[in-house]
N, C-alpha and C. Protein backbone atom coordinates (compact mmCIF):
# COMPACT_ATOMS: atom_id res chain seq x y z
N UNK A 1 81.62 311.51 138.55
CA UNK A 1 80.57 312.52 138.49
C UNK A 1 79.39 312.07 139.34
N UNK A 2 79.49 312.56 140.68
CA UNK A 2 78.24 312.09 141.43
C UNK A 2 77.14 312.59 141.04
N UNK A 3 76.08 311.83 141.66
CA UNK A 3 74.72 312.03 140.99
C UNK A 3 73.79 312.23 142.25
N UNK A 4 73.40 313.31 143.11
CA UNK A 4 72.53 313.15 144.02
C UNK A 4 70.99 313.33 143.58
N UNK A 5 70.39 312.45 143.97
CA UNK A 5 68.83 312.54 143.98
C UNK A 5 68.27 313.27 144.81
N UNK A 6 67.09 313.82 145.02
CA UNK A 6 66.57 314.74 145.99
C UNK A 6 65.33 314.54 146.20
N UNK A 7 64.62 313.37 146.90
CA UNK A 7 63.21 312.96 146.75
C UNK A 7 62.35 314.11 147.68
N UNK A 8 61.32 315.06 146.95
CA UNK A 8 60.88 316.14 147.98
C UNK A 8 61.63 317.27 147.96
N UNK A 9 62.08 317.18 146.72
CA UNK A 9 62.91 318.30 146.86
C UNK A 9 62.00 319.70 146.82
N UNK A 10 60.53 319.93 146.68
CA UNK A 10 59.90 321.01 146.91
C UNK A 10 59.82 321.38 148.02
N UNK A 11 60.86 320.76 149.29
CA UNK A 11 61.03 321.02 150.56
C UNK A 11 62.30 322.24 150.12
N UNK A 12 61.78 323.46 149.92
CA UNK A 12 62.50 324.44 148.91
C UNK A 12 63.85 324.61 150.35
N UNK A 13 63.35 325.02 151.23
CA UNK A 13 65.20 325.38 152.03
C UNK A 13 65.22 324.31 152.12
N UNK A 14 65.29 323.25 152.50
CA UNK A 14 66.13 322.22 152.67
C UNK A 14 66.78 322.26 151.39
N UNK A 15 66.28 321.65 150.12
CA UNK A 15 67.06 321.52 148.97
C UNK A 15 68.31 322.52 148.68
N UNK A 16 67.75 323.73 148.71
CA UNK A 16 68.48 325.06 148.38
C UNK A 16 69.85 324.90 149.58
N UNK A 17 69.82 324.62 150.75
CA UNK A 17 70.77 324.22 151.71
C UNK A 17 71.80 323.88 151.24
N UNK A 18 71.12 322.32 151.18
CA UNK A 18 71.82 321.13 150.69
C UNK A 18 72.72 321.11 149.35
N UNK A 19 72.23 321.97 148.72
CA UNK A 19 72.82 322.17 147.29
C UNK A 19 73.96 323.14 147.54
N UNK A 20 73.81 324.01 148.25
CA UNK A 20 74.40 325.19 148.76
C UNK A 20 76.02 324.24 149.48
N UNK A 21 75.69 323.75 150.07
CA UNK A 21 76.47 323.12 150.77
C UNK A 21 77.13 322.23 149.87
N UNK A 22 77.04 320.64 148.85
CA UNK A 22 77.57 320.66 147.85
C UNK A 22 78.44 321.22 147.16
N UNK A 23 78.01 322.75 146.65
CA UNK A 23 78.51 323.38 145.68
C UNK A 23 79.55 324.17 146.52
N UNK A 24 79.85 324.10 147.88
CA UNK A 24 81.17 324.91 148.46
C UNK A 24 82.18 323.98 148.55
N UNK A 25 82.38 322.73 147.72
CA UNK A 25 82.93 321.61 147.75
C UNK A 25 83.82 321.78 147.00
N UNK A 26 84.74 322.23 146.18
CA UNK A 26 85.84 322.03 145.33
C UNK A 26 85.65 321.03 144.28
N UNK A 27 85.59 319.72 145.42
CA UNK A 27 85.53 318.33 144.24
C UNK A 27 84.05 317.61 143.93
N UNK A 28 83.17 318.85 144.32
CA UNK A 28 82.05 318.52 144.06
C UNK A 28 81.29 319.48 142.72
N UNK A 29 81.72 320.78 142.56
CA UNK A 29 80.79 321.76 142.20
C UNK A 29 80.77 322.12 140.95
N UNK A 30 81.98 321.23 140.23
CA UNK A 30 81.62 321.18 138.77
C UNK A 30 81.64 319.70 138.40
N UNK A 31 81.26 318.72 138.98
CA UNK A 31 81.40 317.15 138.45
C UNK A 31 79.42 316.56 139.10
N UNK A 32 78.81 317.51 139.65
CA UNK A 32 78.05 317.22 140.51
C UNK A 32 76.43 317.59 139.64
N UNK A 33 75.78 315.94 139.33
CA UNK A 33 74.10 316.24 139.05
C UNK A 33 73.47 316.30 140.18
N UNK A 34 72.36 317.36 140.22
CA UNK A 34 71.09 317.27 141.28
C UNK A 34 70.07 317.19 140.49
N UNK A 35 69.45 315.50 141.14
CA UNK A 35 68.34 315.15 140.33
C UNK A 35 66.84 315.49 141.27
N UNK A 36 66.54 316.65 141.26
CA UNK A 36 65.27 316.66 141.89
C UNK A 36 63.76 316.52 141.74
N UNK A 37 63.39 316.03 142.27
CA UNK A 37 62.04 314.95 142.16
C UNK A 37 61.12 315.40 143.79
N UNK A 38 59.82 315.83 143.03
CA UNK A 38 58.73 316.13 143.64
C UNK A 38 57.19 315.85 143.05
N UNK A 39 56.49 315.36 143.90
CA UNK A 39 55.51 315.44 143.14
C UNK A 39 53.98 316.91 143.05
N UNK A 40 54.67 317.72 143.43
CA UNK A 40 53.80 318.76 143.67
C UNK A 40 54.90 319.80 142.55
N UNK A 41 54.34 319.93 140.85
CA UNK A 41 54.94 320.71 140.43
C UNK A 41 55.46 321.89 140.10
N UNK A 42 54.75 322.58 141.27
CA UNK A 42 54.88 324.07 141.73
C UNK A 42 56.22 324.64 142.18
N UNK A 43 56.82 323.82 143.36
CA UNK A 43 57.18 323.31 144.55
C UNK A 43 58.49 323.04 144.26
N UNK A 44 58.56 321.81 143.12
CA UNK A 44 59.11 321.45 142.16
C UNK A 44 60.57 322.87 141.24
N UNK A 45 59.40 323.16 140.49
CA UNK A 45 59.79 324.30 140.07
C UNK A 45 60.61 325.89 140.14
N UNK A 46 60.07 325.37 142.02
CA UNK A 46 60.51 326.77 142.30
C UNK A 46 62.25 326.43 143.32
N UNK A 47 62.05 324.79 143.51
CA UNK A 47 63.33 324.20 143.96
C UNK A 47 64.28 324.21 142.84
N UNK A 48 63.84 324.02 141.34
CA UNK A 48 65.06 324.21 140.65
C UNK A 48 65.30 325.18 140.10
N UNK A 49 64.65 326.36 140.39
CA UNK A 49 64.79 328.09 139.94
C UNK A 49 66.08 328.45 140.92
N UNK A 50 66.10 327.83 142.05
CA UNK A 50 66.75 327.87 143.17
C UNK A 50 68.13 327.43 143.33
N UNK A 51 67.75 326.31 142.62
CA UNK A 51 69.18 325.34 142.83
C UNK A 51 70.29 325.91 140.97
N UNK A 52 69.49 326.11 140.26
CA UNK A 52 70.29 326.83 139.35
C UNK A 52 70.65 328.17 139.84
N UNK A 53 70.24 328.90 140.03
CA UNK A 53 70.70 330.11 140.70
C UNK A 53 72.05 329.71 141.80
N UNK A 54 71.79 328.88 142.59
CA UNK A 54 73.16 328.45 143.46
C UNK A 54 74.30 328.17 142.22
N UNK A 55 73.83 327.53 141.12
CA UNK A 55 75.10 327.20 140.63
C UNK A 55 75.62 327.97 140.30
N UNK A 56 75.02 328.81 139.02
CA UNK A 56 75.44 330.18 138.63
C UNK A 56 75.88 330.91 140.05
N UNK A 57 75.70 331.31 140.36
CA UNK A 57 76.01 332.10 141.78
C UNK A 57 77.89 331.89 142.28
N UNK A 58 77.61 330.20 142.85
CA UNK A 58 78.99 329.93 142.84
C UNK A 58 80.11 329.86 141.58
N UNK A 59 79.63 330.03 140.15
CA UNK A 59 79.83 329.81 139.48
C UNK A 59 80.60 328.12 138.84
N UNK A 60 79.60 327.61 139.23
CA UNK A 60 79.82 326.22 139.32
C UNK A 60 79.45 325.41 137.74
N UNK A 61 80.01 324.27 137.64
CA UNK A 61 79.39 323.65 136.04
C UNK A 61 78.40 322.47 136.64
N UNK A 62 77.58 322.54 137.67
CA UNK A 62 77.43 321.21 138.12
C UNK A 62 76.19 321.50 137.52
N UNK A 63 75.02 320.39 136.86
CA UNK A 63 73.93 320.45 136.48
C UNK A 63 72.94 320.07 137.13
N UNK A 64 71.62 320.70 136.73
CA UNK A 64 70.29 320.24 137.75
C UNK A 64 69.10 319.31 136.63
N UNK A 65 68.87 318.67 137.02
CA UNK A 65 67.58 318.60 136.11
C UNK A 65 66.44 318.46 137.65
N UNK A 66 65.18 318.39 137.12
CA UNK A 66 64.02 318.51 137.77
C UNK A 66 62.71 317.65 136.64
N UNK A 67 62.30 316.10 137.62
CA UNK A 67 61.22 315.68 137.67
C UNK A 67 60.54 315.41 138.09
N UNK A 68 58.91 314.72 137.75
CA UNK A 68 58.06 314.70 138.97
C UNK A 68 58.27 312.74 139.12
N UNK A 69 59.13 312.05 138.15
CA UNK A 69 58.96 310.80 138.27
C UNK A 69 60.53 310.18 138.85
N UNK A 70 59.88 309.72 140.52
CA UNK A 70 60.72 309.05 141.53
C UNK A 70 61.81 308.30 141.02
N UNK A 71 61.48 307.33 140.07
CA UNK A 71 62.57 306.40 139.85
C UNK A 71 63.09 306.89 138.32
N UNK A 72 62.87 308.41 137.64
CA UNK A 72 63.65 308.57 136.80
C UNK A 72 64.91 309.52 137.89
N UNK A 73 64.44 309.97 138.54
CA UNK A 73 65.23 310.86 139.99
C UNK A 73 66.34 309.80 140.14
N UNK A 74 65.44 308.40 141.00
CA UNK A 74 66.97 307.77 141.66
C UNK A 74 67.42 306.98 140.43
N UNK A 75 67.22 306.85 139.10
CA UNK A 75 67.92 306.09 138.14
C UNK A 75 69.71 306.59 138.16
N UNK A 76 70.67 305.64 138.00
CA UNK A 76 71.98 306.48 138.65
C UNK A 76 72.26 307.06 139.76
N UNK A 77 71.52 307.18 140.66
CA UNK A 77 71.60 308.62 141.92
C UNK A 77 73.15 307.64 142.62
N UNK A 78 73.80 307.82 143.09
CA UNK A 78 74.82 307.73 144.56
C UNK A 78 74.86 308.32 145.07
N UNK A 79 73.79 308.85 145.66
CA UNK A 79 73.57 309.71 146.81
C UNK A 79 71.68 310.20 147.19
N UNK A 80 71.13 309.32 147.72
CA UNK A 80 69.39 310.15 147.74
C UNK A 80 69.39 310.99 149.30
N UNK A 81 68.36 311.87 149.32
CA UNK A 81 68.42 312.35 150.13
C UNK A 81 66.74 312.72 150.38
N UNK A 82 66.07 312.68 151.25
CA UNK A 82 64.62 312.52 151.51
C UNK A 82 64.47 313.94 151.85
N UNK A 83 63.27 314.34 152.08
CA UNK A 83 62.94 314.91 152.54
C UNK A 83 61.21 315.64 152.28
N UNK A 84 60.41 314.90 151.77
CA UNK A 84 59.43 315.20 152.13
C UNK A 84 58.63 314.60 152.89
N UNK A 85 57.41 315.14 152.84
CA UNK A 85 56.36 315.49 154.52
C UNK A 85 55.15 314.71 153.95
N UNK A 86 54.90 312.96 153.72
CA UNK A 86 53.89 312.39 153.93
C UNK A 86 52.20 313.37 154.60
N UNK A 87 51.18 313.61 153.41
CA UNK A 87 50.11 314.35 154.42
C UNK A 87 50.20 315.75 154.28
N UNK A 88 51.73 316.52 154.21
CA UNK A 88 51.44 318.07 154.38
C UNK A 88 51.69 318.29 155.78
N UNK A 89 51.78 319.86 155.84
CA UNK A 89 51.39 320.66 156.93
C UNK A 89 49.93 320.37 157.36
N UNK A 90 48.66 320.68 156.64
CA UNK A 90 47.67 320.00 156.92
C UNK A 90 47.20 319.24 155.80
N UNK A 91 46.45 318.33 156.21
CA UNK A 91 46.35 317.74 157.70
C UNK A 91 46.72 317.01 158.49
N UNK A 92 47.85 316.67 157.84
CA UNK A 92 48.78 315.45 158.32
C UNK A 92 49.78 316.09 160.02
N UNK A 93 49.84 317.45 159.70
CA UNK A 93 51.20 317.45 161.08
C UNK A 93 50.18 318.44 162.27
N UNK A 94 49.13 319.01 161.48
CA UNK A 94 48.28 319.28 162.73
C UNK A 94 47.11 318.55 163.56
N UNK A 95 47.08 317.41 162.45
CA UNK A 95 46.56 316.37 163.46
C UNK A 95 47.54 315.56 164.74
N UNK A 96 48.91 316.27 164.05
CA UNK A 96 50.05 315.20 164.95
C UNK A 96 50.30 315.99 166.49
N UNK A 97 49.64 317.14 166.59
CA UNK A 97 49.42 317.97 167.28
C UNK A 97 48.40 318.06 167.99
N UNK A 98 47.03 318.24 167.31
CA UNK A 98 46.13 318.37 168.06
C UNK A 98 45.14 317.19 168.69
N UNK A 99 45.34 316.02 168.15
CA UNK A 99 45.34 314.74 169.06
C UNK A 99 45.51 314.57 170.16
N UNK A 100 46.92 314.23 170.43
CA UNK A 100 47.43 314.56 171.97
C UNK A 100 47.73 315.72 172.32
N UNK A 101 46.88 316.72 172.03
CA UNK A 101 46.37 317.71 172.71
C UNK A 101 45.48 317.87 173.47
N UNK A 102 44.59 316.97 173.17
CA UNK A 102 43.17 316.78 173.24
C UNK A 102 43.13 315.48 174.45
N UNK A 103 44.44 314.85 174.76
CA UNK A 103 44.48 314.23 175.95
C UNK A 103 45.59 314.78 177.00
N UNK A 104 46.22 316.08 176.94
CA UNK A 104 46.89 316.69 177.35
C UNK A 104 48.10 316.65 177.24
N UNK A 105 48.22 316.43 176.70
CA UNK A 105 49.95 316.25 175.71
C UNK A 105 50.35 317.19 174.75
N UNK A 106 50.81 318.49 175.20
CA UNK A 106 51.43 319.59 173.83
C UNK A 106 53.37 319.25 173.89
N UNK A 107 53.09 319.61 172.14
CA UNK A 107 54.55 318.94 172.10
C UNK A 107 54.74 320.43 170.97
N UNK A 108 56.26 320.45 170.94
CA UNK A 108 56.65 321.43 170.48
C UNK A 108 56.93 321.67 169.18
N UNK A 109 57.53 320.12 168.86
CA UNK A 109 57.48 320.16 167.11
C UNK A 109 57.01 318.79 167.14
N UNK A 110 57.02 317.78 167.46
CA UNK A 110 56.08 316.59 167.47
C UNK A 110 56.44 315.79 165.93
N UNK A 111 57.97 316.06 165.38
CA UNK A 111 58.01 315.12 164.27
C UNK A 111 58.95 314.18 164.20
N UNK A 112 60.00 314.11 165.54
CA UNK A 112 61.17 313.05 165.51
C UNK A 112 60.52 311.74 166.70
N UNK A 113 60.48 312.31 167.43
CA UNK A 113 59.77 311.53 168.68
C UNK A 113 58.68 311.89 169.36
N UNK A 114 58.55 310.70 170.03
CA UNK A 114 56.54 310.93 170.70
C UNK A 114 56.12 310.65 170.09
N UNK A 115 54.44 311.55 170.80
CA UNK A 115 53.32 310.54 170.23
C UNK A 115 53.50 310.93 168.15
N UNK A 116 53.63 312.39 168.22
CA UNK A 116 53.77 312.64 166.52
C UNK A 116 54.78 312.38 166.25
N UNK A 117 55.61 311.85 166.64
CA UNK A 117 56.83 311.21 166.10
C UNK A 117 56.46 309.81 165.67
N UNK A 118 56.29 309.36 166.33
CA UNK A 118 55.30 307.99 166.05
C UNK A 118 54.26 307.89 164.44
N UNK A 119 53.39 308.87 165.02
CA UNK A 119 52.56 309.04 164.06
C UNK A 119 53.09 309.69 162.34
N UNK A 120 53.89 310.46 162.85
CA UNK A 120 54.70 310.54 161.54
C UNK A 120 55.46 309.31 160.62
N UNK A 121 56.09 308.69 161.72
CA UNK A 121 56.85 307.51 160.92
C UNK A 121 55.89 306.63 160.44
N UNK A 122 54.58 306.30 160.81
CA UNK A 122 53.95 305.59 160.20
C UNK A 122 53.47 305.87 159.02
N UNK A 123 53.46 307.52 158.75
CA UNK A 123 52.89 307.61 157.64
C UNK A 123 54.35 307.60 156.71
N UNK A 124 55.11 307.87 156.85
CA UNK A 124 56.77 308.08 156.53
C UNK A 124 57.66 307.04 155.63
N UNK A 125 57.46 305.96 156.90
CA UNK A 125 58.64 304.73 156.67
C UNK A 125 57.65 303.92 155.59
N UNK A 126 56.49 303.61 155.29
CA UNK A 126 56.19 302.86 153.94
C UNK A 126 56.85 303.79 152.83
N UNK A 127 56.88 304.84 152.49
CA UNK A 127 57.15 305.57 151.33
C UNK A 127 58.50 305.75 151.47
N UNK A 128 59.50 305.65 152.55
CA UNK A 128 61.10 305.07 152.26
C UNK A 128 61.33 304.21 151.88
N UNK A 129 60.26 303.15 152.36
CA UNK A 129 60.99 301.57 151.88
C UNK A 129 60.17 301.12 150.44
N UNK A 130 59.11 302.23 149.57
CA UNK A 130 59.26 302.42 148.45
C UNK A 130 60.66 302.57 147.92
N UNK A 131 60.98 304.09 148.33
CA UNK A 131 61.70 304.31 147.13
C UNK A 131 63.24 303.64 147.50
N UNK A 132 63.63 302.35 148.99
CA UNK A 132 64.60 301.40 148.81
C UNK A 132 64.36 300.57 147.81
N UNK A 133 62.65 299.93 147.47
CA UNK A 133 62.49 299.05 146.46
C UNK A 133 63.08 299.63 145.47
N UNK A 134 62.55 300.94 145.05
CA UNK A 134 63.17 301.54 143.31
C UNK A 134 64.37 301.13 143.54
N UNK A 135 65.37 302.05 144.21
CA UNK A 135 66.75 301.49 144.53
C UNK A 135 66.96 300.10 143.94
N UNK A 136 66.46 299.23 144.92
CA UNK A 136 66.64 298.07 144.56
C UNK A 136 66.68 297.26 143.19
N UNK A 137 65.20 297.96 142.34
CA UNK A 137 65.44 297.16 141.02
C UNK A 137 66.11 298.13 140.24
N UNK A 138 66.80 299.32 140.46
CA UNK A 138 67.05 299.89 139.48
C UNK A 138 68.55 299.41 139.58
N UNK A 139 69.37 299.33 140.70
CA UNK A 139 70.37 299.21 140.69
C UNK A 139 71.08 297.28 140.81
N UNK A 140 70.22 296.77 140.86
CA UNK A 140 69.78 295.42 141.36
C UNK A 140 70.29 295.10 142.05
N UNK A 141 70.45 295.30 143.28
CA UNK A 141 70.86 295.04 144.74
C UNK A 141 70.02 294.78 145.45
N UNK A 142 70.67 294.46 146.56
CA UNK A 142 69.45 294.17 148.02
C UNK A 142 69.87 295.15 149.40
N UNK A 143 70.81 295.55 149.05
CA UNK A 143 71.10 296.51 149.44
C UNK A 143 71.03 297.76 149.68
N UNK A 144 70.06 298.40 150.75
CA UNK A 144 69.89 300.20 150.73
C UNK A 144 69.82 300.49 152.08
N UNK A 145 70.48 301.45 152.64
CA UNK A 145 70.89 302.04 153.67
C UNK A 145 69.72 303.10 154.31
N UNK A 146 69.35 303.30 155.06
CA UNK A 146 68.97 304.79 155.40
C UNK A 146 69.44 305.87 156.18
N UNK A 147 70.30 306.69 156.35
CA UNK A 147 70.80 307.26 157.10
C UNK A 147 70.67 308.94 157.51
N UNK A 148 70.19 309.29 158.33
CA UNK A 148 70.09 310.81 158.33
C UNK A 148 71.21 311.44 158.50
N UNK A 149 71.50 312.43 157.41
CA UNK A 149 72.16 313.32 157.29
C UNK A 149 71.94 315.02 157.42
N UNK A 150 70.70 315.18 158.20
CA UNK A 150 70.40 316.86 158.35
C UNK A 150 71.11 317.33 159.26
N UNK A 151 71.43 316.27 160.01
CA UNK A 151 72.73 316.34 161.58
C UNK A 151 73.55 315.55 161.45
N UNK A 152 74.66 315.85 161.84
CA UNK A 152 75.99 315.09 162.42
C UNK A 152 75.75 315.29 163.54
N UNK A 153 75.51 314.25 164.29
CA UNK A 153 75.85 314.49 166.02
C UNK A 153 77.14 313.81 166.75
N UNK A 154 76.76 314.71 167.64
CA UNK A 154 78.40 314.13 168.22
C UNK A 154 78.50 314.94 169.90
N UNK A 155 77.64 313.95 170.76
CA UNK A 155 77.63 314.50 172.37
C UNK A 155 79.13 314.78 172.81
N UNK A 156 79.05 315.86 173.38
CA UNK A 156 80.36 315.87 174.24
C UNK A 156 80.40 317.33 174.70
N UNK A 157 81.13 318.08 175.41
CA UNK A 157 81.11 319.37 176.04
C UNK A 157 81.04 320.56 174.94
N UNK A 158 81.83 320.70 173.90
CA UNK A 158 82.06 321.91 172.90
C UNK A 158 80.90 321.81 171.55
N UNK A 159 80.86 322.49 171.27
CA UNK A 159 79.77 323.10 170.16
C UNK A 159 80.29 322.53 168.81
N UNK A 160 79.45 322.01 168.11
CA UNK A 160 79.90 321.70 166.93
C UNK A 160 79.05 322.13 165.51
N UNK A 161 79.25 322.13 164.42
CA UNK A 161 78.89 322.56 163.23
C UNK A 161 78.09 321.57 162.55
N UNK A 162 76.65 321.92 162.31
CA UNK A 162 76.01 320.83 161.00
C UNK A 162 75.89 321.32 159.85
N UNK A 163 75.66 320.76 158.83
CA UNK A 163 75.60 321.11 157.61
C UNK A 163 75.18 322.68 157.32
N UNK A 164 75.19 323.02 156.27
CA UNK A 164 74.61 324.65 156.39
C UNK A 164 74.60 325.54 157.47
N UNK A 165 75.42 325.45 158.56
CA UNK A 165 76.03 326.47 159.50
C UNK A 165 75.11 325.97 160.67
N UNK A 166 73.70 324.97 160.52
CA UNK A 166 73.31 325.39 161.29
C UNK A 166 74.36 325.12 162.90
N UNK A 167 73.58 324.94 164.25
CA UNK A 167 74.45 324.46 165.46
C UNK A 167 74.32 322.62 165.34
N UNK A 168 75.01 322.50 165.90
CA UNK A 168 74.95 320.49 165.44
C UNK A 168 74.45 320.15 167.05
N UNK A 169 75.28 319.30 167.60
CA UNK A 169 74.72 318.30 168.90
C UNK A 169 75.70 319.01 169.93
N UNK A 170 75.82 318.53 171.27
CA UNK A 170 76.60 318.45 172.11
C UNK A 170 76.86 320.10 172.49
N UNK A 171 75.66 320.94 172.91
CA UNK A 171 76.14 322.14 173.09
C UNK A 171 75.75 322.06 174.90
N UNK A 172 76.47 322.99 175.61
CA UNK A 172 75.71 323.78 176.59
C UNK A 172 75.59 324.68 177.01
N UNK A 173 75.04 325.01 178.11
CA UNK A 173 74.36 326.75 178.43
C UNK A 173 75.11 327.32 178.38
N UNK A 174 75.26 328.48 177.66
CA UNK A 174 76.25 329.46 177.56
C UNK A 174 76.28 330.03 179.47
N UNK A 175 75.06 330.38 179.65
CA UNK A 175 75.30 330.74 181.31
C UNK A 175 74.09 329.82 181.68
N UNK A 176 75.33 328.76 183.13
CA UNK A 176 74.47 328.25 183.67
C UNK A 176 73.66 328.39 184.83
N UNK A 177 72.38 327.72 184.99
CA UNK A 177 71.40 327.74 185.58
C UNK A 177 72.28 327.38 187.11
N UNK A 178 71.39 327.65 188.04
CA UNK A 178 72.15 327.69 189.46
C UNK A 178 72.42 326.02 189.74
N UNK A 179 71.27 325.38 189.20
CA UNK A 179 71.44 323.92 189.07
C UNK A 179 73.16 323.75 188.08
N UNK A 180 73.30 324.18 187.50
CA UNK A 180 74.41 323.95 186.81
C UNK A 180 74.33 322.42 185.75
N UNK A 181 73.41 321.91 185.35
CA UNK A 181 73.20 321.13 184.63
C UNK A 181 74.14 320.90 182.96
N UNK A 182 74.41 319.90 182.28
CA UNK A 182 75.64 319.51 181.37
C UNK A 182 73.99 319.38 180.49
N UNK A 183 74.07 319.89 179.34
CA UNK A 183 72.73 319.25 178.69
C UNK A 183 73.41 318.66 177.64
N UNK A 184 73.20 317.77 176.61
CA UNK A 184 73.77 317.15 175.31
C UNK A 184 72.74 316.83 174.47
N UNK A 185 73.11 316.53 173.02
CA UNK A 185 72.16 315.50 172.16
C UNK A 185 71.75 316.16 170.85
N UNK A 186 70.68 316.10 170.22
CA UNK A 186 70.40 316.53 169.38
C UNK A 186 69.06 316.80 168.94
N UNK A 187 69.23 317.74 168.40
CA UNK A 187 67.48 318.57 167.90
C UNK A 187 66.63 317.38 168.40
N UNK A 188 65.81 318.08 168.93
CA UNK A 188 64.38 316.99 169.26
C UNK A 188 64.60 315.48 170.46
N UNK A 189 66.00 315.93 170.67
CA UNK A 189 66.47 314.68 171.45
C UNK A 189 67.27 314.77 172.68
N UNK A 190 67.27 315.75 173.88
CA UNK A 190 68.36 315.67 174.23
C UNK A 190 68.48 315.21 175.92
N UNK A 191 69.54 315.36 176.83
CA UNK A 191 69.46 314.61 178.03
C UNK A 191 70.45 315.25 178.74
N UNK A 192 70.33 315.39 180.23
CA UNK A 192 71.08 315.37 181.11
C UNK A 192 72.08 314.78 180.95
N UNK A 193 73.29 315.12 181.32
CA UNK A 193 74.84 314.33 181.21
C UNK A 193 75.03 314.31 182.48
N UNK A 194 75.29 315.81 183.47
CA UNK A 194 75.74 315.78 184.46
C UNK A 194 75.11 316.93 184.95
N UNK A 195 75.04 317.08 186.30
CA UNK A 195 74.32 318.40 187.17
C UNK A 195 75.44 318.44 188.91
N UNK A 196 75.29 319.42 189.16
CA UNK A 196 76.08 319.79 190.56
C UNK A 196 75.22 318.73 191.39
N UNK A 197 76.19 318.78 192.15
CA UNK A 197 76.12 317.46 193.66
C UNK A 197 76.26 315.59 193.09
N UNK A 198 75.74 315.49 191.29
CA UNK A 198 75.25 314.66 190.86
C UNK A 198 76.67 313.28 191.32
N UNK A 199 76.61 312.27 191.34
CA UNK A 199 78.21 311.31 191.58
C UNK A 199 78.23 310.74 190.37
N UNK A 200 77.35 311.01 189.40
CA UNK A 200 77.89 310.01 188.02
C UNK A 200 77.84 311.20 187.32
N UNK A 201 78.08 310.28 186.28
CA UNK A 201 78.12 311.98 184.78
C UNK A 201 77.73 310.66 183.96
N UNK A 202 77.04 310.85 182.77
CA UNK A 202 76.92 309.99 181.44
C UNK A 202 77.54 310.84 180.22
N UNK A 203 78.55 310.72 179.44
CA UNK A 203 79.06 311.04 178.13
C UNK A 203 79.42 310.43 177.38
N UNK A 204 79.54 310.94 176.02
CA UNK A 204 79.80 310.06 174.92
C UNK A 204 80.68 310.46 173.85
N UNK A 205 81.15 309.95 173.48
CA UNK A 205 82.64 311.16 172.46
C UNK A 205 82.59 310.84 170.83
N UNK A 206 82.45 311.43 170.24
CA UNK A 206 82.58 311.13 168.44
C UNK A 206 83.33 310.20 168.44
């Protein structure tokens, strides 16, 4: 009976996604807790109005509970999954914006890489390697992983699927540019492979 944690889970579509996705699982959707944990109890609230409704919906037996305390969340969890926003929308991600704005630098979403990419992880990565400590004494290991799971990537020529339908990595132009350029990579990340006249190509295969 897995147990996923959901730190931030008042990150309401993401959660609702993620759960969504879970519960189309067979060997997940009646053996499966979602422990969600937020500290904004509004937010909170309206993530597990949400995530019960998915169950009922699929008609699933899997259970939710909902708290605002982190390490009653990951107590048991085999499986956490992050997702909140250190700061807010403001003022935390429009300062990540209008900073290097202000030295001529506009960025488009400014939260994986760059300068607000940067600036994000700083405010970010102390409050992961919190809740690795909880991990740590709850389960008493030394052991905790971090791994993003909002994408599967996987460069290469054909289109692929991420979680909740969205598009995953490795797509290109449906019609190409006269340059004829190969683009690859993933949200917030991506690169030239190959372009006409070019003598190398760079690729990479799952």
């Amino acid at each position: 009976m897995p147990r996923i944690a959901f730190v931030g889970a008042g990150s309401a579509v993401f959660t609702r996604n993620l759960v969504g996705d879970v519960l189309s699982l067979p060997e997940l959707r009646d053996t499966t807790t979602f422990a969600l944990m937020d500290i904004d109890a509004d937010r909170l609230a309206t993530a597990e109005i949400a995530a019960r409704r998915l169950v009922e919906a699929h008609g699933a037996r899997a259970s939710v509970e909902a708290t605002q305390d982190r390490r009653a969340a990951l107590a048991g969890a085999d499986y956490v999954v992050t997702s909140f926003q250190v700061g807010g929308y403001r003022p935390a991600t429009v300062i990540d914006f209008e900073v290097p704005k202000r030295y001529g630098l506009r960025q488009t979403i400014a939260d994986t890489i760059g300068v607000g990419g940067i600036m994000r992880g700083l405010r970010t990565i102390p409050v992961l390697l919190d809740v690795c400590r909880d991990l740590e004494e709850l389960t008493r290991t030394r052991s905790c992983s971090i791994t993003s799971t909002r994408w599967r990537c996987c460069a290469g020529p054909s289109q692929r699927r991420a979680p909740s339908g969205r598009s995953g990595c490795a797509t290109r132009c449906s019609t190409p540019p006269p340059s004829s350029p190969r683009i690859s990579g993933c949200p917030a990340a991506t690169w030239i492979t190959a372009s006409r006249g070019s003598t190398t190509s760079r690729s990479s295969s799952s």
